[in-house]
PDB file of N, CA and C in Angstrom:
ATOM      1  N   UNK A   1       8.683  20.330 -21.504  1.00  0.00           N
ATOM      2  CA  UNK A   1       7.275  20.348 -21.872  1.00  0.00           C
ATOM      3  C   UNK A   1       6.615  21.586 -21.273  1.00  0.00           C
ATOM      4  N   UNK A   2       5.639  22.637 -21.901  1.00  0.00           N
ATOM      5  CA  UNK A   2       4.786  23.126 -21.315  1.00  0.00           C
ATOM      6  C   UNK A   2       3.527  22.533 -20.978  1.00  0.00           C
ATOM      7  N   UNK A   3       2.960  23.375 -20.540  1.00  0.00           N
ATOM      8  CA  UNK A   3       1.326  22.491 -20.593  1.00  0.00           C
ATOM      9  C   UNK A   3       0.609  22.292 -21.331  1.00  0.00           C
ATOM     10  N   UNK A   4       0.137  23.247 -23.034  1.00  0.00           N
ATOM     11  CA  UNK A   4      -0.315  22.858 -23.917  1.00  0.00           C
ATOM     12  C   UNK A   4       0.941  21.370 -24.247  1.00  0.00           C
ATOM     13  N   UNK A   5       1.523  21.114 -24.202  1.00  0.00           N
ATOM     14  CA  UNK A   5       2.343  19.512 -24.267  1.00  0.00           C
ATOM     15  C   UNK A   5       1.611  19.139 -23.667  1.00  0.00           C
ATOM     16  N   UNK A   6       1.684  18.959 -22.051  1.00  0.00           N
ATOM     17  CA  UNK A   6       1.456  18.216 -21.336  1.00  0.00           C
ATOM     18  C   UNK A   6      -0.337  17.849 -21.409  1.00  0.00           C
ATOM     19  N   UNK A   7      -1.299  18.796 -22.018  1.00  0.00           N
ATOM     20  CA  UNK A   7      -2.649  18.066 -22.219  1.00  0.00           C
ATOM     21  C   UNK A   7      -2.400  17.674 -23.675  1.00  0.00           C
ATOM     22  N   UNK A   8      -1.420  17.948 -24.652  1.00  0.00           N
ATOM     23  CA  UNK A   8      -1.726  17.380 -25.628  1.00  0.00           C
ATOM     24  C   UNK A   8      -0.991  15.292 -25.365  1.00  0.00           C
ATOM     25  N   UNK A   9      -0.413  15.232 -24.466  1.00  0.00           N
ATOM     26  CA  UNK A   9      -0.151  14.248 -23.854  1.00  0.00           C
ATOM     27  C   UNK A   9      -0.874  13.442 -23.145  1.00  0.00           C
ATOM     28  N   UNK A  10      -1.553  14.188 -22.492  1.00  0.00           N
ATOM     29  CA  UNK A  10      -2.555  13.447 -21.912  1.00  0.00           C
ATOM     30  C   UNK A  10      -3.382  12.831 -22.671  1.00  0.00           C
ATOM     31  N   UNK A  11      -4.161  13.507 -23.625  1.00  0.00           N
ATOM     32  CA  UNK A  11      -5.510  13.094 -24.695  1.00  0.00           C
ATOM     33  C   UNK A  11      -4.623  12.012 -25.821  1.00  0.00           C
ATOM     34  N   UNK A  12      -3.237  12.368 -26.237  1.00  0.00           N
ATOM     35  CA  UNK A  12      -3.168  10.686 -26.741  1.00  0.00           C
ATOM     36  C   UNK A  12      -2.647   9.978 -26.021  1.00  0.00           C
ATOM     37  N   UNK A  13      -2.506   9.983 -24.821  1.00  0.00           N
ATOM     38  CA  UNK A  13      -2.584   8.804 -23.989  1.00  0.00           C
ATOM     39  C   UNK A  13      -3.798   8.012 -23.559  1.00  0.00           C
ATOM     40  N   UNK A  14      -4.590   8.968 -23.529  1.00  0.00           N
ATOM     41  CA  UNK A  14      -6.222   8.371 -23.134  1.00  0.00           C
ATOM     42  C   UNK A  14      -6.447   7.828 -24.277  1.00  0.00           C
ATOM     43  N   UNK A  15      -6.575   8.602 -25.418  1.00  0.00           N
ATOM     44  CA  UNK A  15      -7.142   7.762 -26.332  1.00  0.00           C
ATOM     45  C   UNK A  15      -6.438   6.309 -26.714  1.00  0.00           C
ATOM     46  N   UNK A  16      -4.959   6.067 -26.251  1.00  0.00           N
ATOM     47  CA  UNK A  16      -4.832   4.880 -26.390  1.00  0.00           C
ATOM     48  C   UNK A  16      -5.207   3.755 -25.761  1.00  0.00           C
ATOM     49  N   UNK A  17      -5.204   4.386 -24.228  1.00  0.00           N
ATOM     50  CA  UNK A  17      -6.107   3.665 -22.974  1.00  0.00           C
ATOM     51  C   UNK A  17      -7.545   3.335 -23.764  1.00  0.00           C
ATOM     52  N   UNK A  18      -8.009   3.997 -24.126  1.00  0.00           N
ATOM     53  CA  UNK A  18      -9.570   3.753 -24.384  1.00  0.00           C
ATOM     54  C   UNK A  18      -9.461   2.519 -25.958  1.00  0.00           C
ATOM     55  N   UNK A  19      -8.310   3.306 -26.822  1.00  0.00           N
ATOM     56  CA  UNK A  19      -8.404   1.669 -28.507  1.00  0.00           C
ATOM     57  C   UNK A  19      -7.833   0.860 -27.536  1.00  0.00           C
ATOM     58  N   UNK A  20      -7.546   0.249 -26.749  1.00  0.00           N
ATOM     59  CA  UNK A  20      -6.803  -0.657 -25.869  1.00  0.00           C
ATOM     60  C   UNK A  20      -7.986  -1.545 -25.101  1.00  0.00           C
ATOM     61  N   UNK A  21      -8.750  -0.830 -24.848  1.00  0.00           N
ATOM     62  CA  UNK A  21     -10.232  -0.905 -23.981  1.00  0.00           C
ATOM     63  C   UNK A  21      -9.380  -1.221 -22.543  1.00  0.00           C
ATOM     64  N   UNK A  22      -8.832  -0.390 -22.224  1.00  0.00           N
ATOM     65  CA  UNK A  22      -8.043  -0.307 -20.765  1.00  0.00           C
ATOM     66  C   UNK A  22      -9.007   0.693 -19.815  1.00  0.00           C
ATOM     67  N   UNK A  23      -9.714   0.246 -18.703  1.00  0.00           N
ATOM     68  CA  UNK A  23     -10.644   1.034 -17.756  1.00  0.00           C
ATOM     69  C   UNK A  23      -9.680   1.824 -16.922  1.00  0.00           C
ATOM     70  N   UNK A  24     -10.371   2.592 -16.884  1.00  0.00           N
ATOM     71  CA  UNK A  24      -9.935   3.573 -15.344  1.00  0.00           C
ATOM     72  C   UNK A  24      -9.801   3.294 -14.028  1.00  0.00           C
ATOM     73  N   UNK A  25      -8.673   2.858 -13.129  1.00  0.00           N
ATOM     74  CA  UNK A  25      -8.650   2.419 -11.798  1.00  0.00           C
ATOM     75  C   UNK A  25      -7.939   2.907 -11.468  1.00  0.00           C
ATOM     76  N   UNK A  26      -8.320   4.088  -9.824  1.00  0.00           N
ATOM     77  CA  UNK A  26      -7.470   4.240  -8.955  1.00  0.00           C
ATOM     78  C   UNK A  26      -7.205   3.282  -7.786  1.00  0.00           C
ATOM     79  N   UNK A  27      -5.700   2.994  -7.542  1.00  0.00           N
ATOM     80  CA  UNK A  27      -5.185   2.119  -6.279  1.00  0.00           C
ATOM     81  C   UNK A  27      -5.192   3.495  -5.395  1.00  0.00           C
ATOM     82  N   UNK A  28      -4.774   2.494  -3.976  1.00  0.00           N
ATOM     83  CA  UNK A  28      -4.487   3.624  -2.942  1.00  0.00           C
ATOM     84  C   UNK A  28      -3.375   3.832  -3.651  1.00  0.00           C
ATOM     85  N   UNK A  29      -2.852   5.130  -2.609  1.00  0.00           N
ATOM     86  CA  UNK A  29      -1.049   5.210  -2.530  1.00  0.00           C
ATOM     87  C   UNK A  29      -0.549   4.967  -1.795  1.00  0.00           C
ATOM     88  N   UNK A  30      -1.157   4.348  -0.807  1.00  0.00           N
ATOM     89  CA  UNK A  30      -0.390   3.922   0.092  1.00  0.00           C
ATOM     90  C   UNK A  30      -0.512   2.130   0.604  1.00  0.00           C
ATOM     91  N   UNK A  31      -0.983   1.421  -0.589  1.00  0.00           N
ATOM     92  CA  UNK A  31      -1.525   0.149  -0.529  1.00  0.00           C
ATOM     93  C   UNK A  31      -1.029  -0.300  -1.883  1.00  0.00           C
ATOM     94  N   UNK A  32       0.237  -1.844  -1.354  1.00  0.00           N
ATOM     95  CA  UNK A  32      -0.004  -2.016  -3.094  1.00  0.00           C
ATOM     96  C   UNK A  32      -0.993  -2.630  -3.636  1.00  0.00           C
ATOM     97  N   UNK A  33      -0.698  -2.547  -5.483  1.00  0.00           N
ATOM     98  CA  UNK A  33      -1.650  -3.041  -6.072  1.00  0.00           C
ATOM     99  C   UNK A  33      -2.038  -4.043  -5.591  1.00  0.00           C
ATOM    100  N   UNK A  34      -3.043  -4.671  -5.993  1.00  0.00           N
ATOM    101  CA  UNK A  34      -3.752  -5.988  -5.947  1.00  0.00           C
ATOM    102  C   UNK A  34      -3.107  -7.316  -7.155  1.00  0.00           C
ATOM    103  N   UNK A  35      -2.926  -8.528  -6.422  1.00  0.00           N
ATOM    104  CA  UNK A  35      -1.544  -9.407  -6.665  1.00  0.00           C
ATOM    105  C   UNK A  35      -2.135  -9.786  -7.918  1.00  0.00           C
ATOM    106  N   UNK A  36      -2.509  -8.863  -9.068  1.00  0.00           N
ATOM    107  CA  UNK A  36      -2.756  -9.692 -10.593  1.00  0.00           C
ATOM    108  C   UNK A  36      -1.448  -9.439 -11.354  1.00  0.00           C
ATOM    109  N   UNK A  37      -1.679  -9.369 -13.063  1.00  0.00           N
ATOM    110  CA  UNK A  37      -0.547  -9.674 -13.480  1.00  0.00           C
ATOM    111  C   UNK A  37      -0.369  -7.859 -13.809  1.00  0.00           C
ATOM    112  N   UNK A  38       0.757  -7.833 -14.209  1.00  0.00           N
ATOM    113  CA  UNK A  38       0.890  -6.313 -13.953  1.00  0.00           C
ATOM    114  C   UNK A  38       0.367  -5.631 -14.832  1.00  0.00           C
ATOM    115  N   UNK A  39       0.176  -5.618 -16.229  1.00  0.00           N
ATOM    116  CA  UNK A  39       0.019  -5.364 -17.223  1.00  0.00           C
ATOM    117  C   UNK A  39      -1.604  -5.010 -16.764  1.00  0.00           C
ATOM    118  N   UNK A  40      -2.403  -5.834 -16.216  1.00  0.00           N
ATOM    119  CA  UNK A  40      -3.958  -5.980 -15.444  1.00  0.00           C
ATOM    120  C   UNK A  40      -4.166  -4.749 -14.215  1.00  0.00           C
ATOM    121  N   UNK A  41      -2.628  -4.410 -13.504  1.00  0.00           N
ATOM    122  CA  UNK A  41      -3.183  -3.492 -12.655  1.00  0.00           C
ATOM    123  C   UNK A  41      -2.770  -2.053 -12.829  1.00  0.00           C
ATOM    124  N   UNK A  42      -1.097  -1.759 -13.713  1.00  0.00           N
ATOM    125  CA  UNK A  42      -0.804  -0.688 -14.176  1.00  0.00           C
ATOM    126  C   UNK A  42      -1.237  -0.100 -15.136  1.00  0.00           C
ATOM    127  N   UNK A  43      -1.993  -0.453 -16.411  1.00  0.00           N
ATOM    128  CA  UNK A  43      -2.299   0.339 -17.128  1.00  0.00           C
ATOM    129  C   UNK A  43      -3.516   0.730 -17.004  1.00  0.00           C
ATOM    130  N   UNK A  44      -4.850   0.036 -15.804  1.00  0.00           N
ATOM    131  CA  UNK A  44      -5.580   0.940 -15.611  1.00  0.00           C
ATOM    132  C   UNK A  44      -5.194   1.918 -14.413  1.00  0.00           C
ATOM    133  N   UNK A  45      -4.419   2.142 -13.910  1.00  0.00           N
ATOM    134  CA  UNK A  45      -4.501   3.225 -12.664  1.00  0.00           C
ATOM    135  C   UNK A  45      -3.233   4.548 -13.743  1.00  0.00           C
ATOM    136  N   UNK A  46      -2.663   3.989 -14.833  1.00  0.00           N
ATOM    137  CA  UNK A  46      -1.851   4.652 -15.352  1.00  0.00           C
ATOM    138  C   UNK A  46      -3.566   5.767 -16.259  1.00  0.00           C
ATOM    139  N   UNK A  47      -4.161   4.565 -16.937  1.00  0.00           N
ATOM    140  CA  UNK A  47      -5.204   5.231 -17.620  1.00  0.00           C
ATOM    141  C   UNK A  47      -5.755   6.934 -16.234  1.00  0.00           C
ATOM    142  N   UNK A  48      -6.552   5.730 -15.218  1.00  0.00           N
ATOM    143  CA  UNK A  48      -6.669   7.085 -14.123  1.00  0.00           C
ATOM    144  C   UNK A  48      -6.072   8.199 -14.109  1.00  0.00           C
ATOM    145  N   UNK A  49      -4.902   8.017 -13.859  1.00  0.00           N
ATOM    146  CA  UNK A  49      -4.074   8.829 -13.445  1.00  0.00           C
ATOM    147  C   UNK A  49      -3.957  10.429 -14.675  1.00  0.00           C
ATOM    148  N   UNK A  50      -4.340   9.881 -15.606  1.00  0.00           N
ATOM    149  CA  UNK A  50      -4.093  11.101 -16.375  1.00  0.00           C
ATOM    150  C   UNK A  50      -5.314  12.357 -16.092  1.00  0.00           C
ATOM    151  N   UNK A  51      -6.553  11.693 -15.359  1.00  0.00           N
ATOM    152  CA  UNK A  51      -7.610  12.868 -15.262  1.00  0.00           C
ATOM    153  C   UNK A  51      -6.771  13.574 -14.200  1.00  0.00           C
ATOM    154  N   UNK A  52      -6.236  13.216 -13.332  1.00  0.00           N
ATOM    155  CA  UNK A  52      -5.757  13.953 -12.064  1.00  0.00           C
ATOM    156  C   UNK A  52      -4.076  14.779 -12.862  1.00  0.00           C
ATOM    157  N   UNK A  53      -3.705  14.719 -13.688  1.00  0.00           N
ATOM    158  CA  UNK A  53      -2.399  15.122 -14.018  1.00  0.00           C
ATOM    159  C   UNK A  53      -3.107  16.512 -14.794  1.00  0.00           C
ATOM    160  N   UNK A  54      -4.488  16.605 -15.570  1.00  0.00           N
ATOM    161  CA  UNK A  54      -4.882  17.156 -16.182  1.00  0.00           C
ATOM    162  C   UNK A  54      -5.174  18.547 -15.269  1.00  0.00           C
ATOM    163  N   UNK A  55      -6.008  18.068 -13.933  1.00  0.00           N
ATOM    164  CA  UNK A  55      -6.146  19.055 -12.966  1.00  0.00           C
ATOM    165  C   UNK A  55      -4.625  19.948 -12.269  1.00  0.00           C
ATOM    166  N   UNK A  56      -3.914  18.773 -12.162  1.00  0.00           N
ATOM    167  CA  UNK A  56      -2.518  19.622 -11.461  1.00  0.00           C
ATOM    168  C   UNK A  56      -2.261  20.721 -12.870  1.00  0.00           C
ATOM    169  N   UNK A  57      -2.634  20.193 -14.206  1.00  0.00           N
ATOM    170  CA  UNK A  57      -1.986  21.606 -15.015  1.00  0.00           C
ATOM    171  C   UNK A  57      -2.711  22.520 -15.282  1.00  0.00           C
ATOM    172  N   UNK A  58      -4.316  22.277 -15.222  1.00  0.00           N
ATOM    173  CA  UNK A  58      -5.305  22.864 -15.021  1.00  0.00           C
ATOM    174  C   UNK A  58      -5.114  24.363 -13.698  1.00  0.00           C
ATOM    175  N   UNK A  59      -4.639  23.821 -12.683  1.00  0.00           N
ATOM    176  CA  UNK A  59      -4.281  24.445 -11.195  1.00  0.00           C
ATOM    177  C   UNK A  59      -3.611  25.600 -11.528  1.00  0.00           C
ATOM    178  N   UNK A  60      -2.664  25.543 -12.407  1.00  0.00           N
ATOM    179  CA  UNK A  60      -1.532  26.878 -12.820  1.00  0.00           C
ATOM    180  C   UNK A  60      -0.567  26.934 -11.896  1.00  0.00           C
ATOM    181  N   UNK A  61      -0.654  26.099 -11.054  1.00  0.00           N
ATOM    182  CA  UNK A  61       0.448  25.928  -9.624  1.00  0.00           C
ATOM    183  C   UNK A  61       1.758  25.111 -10.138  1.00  0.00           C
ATOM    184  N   UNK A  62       2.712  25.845 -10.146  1.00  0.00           N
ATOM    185  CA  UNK A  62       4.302  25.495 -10.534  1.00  0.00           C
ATOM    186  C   UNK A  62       4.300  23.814  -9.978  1.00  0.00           C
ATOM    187  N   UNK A  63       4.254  23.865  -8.519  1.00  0.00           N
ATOM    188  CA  UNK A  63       4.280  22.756  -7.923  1.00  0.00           C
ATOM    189  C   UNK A  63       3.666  21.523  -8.526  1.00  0.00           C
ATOM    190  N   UNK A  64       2.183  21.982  -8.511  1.00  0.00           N
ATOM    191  CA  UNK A  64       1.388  20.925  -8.816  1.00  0.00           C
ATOM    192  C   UNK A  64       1.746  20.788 -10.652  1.00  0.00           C
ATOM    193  N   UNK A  65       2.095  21.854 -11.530  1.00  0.00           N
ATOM    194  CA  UNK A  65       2.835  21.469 -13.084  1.00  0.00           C
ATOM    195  C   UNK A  65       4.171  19.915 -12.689  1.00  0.00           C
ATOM    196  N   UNK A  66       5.018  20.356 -11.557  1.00  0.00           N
ATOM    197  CA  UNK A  66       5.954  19.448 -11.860  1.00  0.00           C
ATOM    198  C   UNK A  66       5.517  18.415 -11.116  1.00  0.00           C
ATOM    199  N   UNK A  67       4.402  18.188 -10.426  1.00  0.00           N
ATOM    200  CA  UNK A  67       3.974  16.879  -9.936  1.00  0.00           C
ATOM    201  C   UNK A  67       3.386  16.225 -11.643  1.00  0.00           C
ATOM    202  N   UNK A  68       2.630  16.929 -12.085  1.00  0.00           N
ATOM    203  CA  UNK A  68       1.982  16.035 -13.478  1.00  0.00           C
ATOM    204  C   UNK A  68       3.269  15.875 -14.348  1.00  0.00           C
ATOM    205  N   UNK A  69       4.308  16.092 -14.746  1.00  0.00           N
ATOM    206  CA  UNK A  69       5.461  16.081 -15.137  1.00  0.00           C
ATOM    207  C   UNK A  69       6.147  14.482 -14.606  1.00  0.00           C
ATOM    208  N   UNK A  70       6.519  14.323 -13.295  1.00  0.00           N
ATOM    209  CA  UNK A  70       6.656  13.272 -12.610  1.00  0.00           C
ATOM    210  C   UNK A  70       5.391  11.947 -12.741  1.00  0.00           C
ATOM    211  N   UNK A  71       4.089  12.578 -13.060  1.00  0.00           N
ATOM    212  CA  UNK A  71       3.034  11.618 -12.662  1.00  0.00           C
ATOM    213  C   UNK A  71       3.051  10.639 -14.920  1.00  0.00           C
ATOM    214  N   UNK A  72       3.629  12.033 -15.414  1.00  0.00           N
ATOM    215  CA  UNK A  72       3.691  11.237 -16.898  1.00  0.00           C
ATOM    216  C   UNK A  72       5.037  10.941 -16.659  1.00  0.00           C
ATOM    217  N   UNK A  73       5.846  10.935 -16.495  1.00  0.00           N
ATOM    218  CA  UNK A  73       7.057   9.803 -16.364  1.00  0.00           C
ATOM    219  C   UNK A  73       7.279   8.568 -16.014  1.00  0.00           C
ATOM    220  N   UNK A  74       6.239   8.406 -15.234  1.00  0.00           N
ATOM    221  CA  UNK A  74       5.590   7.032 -14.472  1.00  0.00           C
ATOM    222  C   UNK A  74       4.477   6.532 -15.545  1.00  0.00           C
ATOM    223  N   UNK A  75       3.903   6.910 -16.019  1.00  0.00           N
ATOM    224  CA  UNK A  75       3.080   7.010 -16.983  1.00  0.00           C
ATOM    225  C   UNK A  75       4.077   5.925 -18.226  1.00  0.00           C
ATOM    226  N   UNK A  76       4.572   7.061 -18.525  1.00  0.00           N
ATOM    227  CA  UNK A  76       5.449   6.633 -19.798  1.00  0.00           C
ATOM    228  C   UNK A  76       6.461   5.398 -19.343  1.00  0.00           C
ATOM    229  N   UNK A  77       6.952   5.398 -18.470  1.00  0.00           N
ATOM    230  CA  UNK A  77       7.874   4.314 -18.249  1.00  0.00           C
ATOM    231  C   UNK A  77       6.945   2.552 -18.018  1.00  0.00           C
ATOM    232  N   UNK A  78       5.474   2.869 -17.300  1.00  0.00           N
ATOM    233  CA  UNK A  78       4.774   1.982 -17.461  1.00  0.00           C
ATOM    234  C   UNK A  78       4.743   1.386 -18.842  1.00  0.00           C
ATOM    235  N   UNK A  79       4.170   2.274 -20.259  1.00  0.00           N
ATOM    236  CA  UNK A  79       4.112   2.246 -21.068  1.00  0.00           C
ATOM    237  C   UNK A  79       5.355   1.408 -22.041  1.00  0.00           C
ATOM    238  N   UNK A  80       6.465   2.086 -21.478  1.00  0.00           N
ATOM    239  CA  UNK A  80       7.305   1.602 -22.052  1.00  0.00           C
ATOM    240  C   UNK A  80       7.318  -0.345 -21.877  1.00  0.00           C
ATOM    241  N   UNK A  81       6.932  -0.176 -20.585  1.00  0.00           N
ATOM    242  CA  UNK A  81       7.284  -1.834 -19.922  1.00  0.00           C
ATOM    243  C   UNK A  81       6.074  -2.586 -20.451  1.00  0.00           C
ATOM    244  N   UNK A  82       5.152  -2.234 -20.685  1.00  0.00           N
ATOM    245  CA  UNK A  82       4.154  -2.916 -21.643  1.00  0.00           C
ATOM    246  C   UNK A  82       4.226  -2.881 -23.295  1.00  0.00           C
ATOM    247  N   UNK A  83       5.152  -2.477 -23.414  1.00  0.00           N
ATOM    248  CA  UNK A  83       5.678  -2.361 -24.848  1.00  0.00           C
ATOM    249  C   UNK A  83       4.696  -1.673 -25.986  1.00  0.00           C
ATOM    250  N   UNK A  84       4.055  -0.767 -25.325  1.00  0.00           N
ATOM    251  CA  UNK A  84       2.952   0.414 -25.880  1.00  0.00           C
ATOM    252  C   UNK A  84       3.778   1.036 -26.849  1.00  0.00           C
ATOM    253  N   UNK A  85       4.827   1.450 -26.481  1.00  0.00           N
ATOM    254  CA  UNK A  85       5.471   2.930 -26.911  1.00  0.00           C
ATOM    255  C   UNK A  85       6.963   2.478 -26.945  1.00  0.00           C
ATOM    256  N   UNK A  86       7.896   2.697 -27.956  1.00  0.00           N
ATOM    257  CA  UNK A  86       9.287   3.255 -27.617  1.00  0.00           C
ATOM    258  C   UNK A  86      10.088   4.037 -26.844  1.00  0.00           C
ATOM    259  N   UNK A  87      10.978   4.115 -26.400  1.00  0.00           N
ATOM    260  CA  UNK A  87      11.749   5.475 -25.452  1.00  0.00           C
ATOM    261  C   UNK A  87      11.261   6.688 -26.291  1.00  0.00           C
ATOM    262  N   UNK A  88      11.921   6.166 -28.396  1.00  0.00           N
ATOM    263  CA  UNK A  88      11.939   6.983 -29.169  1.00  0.00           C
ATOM    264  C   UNK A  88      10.897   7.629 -29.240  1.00  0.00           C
ATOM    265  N   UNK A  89       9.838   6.873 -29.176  1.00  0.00           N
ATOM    266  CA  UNK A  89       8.589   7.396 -29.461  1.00  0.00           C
ATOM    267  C   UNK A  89       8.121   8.415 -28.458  1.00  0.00           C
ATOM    268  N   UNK A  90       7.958   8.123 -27.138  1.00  0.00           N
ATOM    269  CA  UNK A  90       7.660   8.876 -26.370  1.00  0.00           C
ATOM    270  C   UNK A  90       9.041  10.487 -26.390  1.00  0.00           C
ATOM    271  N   UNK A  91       9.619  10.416 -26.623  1.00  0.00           N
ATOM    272  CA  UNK A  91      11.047  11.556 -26.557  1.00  0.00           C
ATOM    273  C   UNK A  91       9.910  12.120 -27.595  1.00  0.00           C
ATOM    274  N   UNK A  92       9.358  12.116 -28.516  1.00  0.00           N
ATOM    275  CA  UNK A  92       8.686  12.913 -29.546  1.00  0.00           C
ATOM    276  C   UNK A  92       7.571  13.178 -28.511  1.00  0.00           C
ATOM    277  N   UNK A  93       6.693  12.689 -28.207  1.00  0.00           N
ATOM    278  CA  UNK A  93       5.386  13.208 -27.759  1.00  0.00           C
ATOM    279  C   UNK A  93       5.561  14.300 -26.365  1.00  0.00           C
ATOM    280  N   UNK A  94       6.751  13.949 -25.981  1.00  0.00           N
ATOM    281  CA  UNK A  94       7.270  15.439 -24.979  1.00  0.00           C
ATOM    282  C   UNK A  94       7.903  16.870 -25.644  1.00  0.00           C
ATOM    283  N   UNK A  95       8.103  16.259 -27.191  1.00  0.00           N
ATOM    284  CA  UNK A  95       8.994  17.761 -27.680  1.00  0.00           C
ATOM    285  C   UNK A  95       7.502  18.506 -28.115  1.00  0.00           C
ATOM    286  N   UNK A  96       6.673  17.512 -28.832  1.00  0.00           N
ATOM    287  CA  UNK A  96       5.977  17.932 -29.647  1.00  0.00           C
ATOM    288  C   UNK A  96       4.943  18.867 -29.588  1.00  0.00           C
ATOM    289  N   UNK A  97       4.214  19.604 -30.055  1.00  0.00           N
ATOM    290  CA  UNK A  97       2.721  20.121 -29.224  1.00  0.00           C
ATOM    291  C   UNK A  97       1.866  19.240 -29.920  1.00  0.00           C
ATOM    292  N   UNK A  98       2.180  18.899 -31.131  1.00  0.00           N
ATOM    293  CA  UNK A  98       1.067  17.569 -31.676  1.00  0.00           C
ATOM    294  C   UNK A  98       1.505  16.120 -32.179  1.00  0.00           C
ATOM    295  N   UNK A  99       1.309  15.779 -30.824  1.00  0.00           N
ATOM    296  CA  UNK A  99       2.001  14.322 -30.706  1.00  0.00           C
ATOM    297  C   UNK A  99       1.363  12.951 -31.780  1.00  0.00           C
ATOM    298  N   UNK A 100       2.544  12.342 -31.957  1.00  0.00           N
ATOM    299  CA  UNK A 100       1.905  11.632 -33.344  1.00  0.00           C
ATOM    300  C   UNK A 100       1.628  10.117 -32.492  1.00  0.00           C
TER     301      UNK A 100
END
């Protein structure tokens, strides 16, 4: 992925967070979630998480590129476990620059 990927990744991920009506919540990182059902606490801190992935590619910092890289893998694998998305599906929205 470059980074035009990686924000075109981001924005349809949000926008699914948002047809979902999934809010924005950051947890600590160093505290786990709070004991609801998972589906209730990962897909809003997954939603979060994409403004801060936006800044690491925003940054132009190599480092901080392969932290947002790692931070949508977690992302996507959430996704996957809520049955949002396919493996298949997501393998496209990383090749793609306009993710379907």
């Amino acid at each position: 992925m470059n980074t035009t990927q990686v924000l075109e990744v981001i924005l349809l991920y949000r926008e699914k967070f948002e047809t979902m009506g999934i809010p924005k919540v950051e947890f600590s990182h160093t505290n786990k979630p709070p004991n609801q059902c998972m589906f209730e606490t990962t897909m809003p801190h997954c939603h979060g998480m994409l403004d801060r992935i936006a800044e690491f590619v925003e940054s132009g910092k190599q480092s901080n590129l392969e932290k947002g890289f790692r931070w949508i893998g977690f992302i996507q694998g959430v996704l996957w476990m809520n049955h949002v998305y396919t493996i298949e599906e997501m393998k496209g929205h990383n090749r793609t620059t306009h993710p379907v």
